[in-house]
C-alpha atoms as a PDB file:
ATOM      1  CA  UNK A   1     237.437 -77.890  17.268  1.00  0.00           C
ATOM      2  CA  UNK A   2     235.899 -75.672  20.148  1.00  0.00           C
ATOM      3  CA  UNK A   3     232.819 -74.844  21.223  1.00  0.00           C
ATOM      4  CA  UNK A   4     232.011 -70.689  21.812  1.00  0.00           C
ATOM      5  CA  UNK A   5     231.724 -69.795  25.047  1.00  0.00           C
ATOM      6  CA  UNK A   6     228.813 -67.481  25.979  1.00  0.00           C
ATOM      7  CA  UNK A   7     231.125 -64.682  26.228  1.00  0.00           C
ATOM      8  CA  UNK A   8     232.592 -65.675  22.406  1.00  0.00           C
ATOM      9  CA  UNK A   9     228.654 -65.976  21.521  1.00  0.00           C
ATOM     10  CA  UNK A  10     227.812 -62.518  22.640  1.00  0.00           C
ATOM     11  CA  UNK A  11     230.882 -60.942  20.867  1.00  0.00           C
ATOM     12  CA  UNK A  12     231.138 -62.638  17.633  1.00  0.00           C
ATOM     13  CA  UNK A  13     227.051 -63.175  17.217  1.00  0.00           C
ATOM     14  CA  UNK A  14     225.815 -59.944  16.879  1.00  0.00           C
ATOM     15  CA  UNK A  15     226.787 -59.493  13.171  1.00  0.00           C
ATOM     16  CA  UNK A  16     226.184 -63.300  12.298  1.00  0.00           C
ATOM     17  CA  UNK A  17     222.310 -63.292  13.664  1.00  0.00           C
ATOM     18  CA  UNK A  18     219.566 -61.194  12.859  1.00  0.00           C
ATOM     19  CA  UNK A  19     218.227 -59.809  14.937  1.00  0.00           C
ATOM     20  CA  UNK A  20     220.269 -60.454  17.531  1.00  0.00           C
ATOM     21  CA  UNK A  21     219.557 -60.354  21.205  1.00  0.00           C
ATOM     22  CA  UNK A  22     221.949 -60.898  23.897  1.00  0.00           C
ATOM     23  CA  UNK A  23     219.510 -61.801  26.266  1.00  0.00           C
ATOM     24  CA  UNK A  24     218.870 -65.184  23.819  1.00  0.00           C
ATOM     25  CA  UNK A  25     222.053 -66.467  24.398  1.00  0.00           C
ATOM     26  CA  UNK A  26     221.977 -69.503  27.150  1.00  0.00           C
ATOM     27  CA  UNK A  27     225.021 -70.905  28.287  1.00  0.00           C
ATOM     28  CA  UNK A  28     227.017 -71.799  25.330  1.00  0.00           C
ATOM     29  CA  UNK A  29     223.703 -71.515  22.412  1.00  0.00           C
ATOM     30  CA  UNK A  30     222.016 -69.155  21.174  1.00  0.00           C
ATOM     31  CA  UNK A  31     217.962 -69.649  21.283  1.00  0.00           C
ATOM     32  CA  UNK A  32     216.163 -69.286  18.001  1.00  0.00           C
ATOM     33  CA  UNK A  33     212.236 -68.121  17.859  1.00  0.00           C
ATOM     34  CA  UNK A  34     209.529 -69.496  15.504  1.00  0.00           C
ATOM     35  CA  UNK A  35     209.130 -67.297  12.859  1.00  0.00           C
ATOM     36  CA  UNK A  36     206.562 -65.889  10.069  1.00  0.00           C
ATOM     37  CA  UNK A  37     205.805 -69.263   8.659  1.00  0.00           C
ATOM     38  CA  UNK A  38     204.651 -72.867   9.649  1.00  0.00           C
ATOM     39  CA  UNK A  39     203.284 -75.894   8.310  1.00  0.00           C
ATOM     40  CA  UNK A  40     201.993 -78.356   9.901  1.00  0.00           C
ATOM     41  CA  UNK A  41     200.776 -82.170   8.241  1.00  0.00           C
ATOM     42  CA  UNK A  42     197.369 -82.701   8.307  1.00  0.00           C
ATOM     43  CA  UNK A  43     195.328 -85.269  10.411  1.00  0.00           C
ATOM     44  CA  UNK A  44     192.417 -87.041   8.679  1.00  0.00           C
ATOM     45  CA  UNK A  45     189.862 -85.379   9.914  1.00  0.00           C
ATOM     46  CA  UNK A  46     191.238 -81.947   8.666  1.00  0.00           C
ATOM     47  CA  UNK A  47     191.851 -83.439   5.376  1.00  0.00           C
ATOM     48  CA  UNK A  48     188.350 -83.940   5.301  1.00  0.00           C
ATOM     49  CA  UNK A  49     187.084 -81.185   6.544  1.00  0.00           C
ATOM     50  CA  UNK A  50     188.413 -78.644   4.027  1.00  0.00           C
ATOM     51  CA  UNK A  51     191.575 -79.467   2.376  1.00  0.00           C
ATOM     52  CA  UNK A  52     192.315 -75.989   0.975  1.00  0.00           C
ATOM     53  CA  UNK A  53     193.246 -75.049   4.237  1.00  0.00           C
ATOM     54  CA  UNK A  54     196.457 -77.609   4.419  1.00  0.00           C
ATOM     55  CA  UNK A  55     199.019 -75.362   3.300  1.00  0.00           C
ATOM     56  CA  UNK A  56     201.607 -73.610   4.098  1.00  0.00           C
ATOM     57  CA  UNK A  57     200.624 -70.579   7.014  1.00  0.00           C
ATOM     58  CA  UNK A  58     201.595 -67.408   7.469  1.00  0.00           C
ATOM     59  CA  UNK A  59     202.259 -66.243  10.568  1.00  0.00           C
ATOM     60  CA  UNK A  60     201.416 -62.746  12.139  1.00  0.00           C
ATOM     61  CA  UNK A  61     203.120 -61.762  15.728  1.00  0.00           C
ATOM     62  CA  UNK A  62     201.828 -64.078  18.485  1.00  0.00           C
ATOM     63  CA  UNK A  63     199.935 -65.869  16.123  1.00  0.00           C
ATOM     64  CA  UNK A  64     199.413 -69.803  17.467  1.00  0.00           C
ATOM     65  CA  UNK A  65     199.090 -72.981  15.913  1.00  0.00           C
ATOM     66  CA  UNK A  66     199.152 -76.886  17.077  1.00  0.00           C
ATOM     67  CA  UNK A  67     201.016 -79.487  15.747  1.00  0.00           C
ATOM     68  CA  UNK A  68     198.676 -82.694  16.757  1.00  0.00           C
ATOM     69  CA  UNK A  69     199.992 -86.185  17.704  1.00  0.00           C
ATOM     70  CA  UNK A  70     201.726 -88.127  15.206  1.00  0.00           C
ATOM     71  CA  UNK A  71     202.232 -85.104  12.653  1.00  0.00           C
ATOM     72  CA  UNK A  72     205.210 -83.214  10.886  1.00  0.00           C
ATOM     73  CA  UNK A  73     205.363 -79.604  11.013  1.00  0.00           C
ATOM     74  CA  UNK A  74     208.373 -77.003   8.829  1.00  0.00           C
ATOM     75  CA  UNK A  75     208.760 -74.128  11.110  1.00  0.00           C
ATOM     76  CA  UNK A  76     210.616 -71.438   9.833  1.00  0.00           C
ATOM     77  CA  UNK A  77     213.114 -69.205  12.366  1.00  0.00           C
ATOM     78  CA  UNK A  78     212.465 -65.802  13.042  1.00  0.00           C
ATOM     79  CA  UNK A  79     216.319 -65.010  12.802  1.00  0.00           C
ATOM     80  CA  UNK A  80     218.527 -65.119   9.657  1.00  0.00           C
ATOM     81  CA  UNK A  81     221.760 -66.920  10.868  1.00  0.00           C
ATOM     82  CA  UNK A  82     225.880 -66.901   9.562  1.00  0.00           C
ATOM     83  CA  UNK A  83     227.667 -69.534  10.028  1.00  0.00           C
ATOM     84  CA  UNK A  84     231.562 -68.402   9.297  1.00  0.00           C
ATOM     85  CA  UNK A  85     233.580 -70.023   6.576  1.00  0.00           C
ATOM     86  CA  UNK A  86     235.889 -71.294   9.922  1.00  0.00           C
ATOM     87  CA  UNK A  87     232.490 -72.422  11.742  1.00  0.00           C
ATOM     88  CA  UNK A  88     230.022 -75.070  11.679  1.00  0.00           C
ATOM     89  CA  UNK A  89     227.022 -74.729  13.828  1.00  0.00           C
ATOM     90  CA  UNK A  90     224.533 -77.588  15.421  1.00  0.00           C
ATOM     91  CA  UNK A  91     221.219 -76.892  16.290  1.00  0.00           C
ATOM     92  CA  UNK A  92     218.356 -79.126  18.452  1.00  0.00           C
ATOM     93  CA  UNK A  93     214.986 -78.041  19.918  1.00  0.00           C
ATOM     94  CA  UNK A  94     214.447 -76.703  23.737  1.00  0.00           C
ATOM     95  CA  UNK A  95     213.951 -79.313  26.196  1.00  0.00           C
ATOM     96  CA  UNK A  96     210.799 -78.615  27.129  1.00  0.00           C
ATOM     97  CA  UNK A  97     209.433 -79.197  23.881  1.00  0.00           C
ATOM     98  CA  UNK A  98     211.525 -82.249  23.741  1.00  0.00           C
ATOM     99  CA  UNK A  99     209.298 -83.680  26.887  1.00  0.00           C
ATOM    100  CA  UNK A 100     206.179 -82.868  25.340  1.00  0.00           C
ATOM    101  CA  UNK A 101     207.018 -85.209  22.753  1.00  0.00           C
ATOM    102  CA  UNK A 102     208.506 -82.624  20.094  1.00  0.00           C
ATOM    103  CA  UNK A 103     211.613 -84.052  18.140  1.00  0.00           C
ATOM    104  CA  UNK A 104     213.501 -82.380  15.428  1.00  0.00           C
ATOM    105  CA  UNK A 105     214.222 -84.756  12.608  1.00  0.00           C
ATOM    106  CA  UNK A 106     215.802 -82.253  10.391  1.00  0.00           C
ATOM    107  CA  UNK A 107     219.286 -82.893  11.137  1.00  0.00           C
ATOM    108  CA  UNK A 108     221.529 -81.616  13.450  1.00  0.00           C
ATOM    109  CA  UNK A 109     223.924 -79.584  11.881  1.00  0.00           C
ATOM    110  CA  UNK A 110     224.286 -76.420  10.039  1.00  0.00           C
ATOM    111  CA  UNK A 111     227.500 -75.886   7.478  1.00  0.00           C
ATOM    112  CA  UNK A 112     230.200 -73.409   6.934  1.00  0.00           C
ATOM    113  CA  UNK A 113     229.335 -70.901   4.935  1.00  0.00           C
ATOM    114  CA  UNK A 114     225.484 -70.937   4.992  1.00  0.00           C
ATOM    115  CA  UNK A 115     223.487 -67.594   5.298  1.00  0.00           C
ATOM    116  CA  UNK A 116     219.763 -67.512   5.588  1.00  0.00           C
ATOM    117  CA  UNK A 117     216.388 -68.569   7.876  1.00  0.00           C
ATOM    118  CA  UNK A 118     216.770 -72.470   9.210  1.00  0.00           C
ATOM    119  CA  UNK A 119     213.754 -74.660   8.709  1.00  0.00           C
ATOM    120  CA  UNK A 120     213.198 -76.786  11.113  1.00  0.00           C
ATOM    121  CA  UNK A 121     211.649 -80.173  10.353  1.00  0.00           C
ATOM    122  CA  UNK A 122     210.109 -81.499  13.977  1.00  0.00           C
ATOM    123  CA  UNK A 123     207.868 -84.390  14.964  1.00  0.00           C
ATOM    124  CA  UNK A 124     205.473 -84.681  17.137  1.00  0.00           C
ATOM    125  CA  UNK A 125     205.689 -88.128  19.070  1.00  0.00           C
ATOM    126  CA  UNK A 126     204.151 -87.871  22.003  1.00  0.00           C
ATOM    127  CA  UNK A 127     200.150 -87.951  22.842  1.00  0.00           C
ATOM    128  CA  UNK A 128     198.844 -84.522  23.120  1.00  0.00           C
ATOM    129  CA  UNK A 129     199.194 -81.658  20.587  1.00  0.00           C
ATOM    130  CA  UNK A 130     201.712 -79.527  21.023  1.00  0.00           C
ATOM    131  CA  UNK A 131     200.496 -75.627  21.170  1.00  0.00           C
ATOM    132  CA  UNK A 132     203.300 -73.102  19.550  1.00  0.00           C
ATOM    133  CA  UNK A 133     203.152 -69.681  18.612  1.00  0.00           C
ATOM    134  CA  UNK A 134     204.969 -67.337  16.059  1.00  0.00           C
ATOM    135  CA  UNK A 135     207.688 -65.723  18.544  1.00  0.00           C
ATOM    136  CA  UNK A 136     207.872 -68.074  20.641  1.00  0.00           C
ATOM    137  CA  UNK A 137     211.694 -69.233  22.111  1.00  0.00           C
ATOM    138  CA  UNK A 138     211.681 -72.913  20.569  1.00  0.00           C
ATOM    139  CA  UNK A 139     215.148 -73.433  19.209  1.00  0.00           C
ATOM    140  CA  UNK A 140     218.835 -73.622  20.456  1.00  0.00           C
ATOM    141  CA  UNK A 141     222.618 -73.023  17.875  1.00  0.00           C
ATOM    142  CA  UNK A 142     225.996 -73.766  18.997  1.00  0.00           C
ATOM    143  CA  UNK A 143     229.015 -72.449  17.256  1.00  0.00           C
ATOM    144  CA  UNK A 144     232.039 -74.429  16.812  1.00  0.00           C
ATOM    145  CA  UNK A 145     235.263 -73.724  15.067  1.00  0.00           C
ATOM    146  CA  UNK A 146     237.068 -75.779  12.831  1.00  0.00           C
ATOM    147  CA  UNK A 147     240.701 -76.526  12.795  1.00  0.00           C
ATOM    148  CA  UNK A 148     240.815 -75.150   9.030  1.00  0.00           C
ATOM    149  CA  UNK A 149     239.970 -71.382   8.998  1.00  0.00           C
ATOM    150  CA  UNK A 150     240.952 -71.524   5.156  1.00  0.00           C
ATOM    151  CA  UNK A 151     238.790 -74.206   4.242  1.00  0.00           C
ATOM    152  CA  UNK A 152     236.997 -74.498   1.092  1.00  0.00           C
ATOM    153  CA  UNK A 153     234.695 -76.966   1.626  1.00  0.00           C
ATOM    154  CA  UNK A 154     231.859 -74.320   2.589  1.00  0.00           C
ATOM    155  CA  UNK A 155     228.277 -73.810   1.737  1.00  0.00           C
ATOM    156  CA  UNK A 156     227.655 -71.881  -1.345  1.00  0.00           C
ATOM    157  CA  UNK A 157     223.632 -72.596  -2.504  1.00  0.00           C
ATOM    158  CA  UNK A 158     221.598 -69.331  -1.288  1.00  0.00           C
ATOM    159  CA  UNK A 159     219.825 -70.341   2.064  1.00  0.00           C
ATOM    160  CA  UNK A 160     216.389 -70.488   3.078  1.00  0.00           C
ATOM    161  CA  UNK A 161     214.181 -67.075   3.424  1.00  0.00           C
ATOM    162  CA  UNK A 162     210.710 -69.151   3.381  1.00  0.00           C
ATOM    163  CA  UNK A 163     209.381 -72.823   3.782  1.00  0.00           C
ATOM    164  CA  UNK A 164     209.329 -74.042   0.336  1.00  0.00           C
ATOM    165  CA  UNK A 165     206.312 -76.093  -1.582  1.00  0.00           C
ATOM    166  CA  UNK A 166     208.437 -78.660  -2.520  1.00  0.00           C
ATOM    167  CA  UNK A 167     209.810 -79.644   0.838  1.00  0.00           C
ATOM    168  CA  UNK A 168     205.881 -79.561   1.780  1.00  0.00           C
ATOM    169  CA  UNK A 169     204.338 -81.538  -1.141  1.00  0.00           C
ATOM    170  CA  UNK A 170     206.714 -84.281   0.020  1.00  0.00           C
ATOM    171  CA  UNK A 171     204.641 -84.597   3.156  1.00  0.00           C
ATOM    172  CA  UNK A 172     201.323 -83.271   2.144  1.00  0.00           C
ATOM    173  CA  UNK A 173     199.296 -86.600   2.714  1.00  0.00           C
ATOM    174  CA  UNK A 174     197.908 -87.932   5.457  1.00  0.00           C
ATOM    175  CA  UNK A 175     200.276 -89.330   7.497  1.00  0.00           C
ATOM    176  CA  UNK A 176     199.683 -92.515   9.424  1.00  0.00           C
ATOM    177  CA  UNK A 177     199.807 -91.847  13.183  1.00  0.00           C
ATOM    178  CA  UNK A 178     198.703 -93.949  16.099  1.00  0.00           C
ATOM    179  CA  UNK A 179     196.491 -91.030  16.743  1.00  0.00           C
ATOM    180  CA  UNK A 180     194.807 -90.906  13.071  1.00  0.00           C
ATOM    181  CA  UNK A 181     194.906 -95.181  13.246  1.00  0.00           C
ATOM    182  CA  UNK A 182     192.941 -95.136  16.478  1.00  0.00           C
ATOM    183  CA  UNK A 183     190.306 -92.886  15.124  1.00  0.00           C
ATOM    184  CA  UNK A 184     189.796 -94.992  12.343  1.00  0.00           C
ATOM    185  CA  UNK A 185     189.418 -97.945  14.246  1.00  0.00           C
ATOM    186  CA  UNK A 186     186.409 -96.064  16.155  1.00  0.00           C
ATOM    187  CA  UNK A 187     185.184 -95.044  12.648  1.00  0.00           C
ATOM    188  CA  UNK A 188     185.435 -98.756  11.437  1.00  0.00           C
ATOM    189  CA  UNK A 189     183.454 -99.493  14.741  1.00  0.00           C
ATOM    190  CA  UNK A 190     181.045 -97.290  14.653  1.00  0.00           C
ATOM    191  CA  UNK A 191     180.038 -98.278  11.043  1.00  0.00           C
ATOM    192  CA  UNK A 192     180.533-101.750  11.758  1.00  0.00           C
ATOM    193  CA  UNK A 193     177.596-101.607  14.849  1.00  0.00           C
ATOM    194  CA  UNK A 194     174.939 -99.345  12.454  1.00  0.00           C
ATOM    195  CA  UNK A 195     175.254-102.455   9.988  1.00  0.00           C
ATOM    196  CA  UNK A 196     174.700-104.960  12.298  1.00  0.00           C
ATOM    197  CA  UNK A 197     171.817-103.010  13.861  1.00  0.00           C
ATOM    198  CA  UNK A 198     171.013-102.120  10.387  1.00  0.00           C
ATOM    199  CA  UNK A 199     170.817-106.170   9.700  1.00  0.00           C
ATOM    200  CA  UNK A 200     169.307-107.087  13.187  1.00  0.00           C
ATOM    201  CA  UNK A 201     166.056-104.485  12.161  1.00  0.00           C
ATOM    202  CA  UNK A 202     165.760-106.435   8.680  1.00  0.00           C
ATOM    203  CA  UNK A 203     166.208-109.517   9.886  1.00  0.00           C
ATOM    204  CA  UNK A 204     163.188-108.841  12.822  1.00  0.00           C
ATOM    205  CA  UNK A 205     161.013-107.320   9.936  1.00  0.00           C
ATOM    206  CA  UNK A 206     161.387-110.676   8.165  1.00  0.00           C
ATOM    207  CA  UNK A 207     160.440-112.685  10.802  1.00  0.00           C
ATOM    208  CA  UNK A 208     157.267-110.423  11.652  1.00  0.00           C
ATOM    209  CA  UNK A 209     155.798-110.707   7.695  1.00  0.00           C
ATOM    210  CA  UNK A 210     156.859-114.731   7.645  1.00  0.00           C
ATOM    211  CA  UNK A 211     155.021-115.170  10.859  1.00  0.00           C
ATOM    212  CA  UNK A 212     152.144-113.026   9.401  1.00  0.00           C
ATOM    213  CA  UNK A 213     152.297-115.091   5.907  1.00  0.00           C
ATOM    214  CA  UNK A 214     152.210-118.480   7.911  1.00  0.00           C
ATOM    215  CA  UNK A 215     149.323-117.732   9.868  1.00  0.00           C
ATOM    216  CA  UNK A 216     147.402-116.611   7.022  1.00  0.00           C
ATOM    217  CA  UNK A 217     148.516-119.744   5.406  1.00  0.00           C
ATOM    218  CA  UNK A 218     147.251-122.145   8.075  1.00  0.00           C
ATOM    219  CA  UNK A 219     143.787-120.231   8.549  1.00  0.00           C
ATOM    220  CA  UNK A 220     143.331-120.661   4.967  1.00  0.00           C
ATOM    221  CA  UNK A 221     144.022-124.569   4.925  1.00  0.00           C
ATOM    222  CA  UNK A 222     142.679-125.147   8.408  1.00  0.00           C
ATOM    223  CA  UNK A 223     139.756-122.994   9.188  1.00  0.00           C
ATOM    224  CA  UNK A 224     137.592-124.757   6.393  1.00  0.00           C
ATOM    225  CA  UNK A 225     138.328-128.277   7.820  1.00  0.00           C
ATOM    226  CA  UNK A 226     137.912-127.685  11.452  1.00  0.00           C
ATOM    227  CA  UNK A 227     134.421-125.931  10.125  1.00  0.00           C
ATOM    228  CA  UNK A 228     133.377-129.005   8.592  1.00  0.00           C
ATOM    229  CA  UNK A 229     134.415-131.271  11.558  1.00  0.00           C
ATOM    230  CA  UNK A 230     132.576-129.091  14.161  1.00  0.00           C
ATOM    231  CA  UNK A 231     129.363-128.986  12.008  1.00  0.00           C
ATOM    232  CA  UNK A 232     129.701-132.728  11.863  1.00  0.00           C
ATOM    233  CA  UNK A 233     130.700-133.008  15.972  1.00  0.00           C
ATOM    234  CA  UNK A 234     127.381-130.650  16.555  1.00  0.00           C
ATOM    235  CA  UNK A 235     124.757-132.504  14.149  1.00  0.00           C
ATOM    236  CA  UNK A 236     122.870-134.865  16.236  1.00  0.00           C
ATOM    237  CA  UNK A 237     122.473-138.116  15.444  1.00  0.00           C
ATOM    238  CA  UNK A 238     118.768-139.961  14.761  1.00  0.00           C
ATOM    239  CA  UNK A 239     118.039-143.558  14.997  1.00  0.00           C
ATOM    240  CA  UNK A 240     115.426-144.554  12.256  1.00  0.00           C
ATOM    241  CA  UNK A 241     111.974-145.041  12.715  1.00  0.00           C
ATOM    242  CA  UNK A 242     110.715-149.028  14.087  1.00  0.00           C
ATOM    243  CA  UNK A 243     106.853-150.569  13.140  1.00  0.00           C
ATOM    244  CA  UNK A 244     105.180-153.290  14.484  1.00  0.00           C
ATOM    245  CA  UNK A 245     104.699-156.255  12.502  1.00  0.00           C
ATOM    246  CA  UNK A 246     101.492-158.162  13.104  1.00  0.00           C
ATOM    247  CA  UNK A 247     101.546-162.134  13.631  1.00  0.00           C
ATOM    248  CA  UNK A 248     101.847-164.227  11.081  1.00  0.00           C
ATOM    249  CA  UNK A 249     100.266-167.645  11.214  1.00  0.00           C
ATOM    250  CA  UNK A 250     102.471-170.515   9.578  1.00  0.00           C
ATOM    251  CA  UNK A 251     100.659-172.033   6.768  1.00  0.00           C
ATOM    252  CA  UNK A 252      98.390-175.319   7.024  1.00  0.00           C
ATOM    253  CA  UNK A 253      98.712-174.499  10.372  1.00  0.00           C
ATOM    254  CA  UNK A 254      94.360-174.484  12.052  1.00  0.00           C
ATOM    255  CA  UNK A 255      93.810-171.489  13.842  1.00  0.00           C
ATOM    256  CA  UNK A 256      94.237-171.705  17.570  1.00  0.00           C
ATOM    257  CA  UNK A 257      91.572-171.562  20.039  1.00  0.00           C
END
């Protein structure tokens, strides 16, 4: 097995991609461009926001799109690719998508014999959205030839000309990303403070009407006591009347002179 050359690419491509540029091919690959169609996996927030909207997106020329942190997108190509019956083709993302955190996890290989627009299944792993746009140069294919030009052991199913539902609906949840766990922890937190203020407010309130009951309480039982004692402290106090008693002269007793 061989690798094309970039001279093979640019003589044996043109009737195996469309459309075919020869300013696309780099070194010994061809670059691929995003094409009509995306879809991209929804964060939480999104899900929430209007979930109608998570589907599958058409894309106009130059239209852009993100794919945030810790989310799966299906990007279709722009070009329809051959890969010869004597051929087998392997395919990987640019590198500098690659260092923004952009891996393909779609495989890395594309058979003999298969004719049609590649889907490419790509993650996004690092910690920032990455910003694409319909157009845009985002793919690389290598052509290699096999030792067998008259094998049979080829591709025969029609290939891809659109991103289809049922590769999406296999992905169409939420998916649980650092990203989409950290926001719920803030959500959990947030929540978690309003109750405890929430509690802290009822739990003042309480103490304000118990204090207020008490001291209605102890006026009620006190008041009338500490009346009674103070009109009793303020009454004064009289000594009772004394009278004279005249002398008495013991009996059988002669009067003095």
């Amino acid at each position: 097995m061989a690798f094309w050359s970039g001279e093979t690419l640019l003589a044996r491509l043109p009737p195996l991609i469309d459309p075919f540029d020869a300013a696309k091919v780099d070194c010994a690959a061809y670059t691929l461009r995003v094409g009509s169609e995306a879809y991209v996996s929804p964060s939480d927030a999104e899900a929430e926001q209007d979930p109608r909207k998570i589907t599958i997106r058409k894309l106009g020329t130059g239209d852009a799109f993100t794919i945030p942190a810790g989310q799966f997108a299906f990007l279709l190509t722009l070009e329809k690719i051959t890969v010869p019956n004597y051929a087998i083709a392997f395919i990987s993302m640019k590198s500098g998508f690659k260092l923004r955190g952009l891996v393909n996890v779609s495989g890395f290989h594309v058979d003999p014999g298969y004719s049609g627009n590649l889907i490419f299944a790509v993650f996004n792993a690092g910690p920032k959205p990455v910003h694409l746009k319909q157009g845009e140069d985002c793919f690389l294919i290598w052509y290699a030839s096999l030792d067998n030009v008259d094998s049979e052991k080829i591709k025969t199913v029609p290939g891809y000309t659109s991103i289809s539902t049922e590769v999406v609906t296999k992905i169409s949840g939420e998916l649980m990303s650092f990203d989409s766990l950290n926001a719920k922890i803030k959500k959990l937190e947030g929540d978690y403070e309003k109750r405890i203020h929430t509690i802290e407010n009822h739990h003042r309130a309480i103490t304000t009407v118990g204090a207020i009951v008490l001291s209605i309480l102890v006026g009620a039982i006190v008041i009338p006591y500490a009346k009674t004692a103070w009109d009793w402290w303020a009454t004064p106090i009289t000594k009772p009347p004394t009278t004279s008693a005249a002398p008495t002269t013991p009996p059988n007793q002669p009067p003095q002179r």
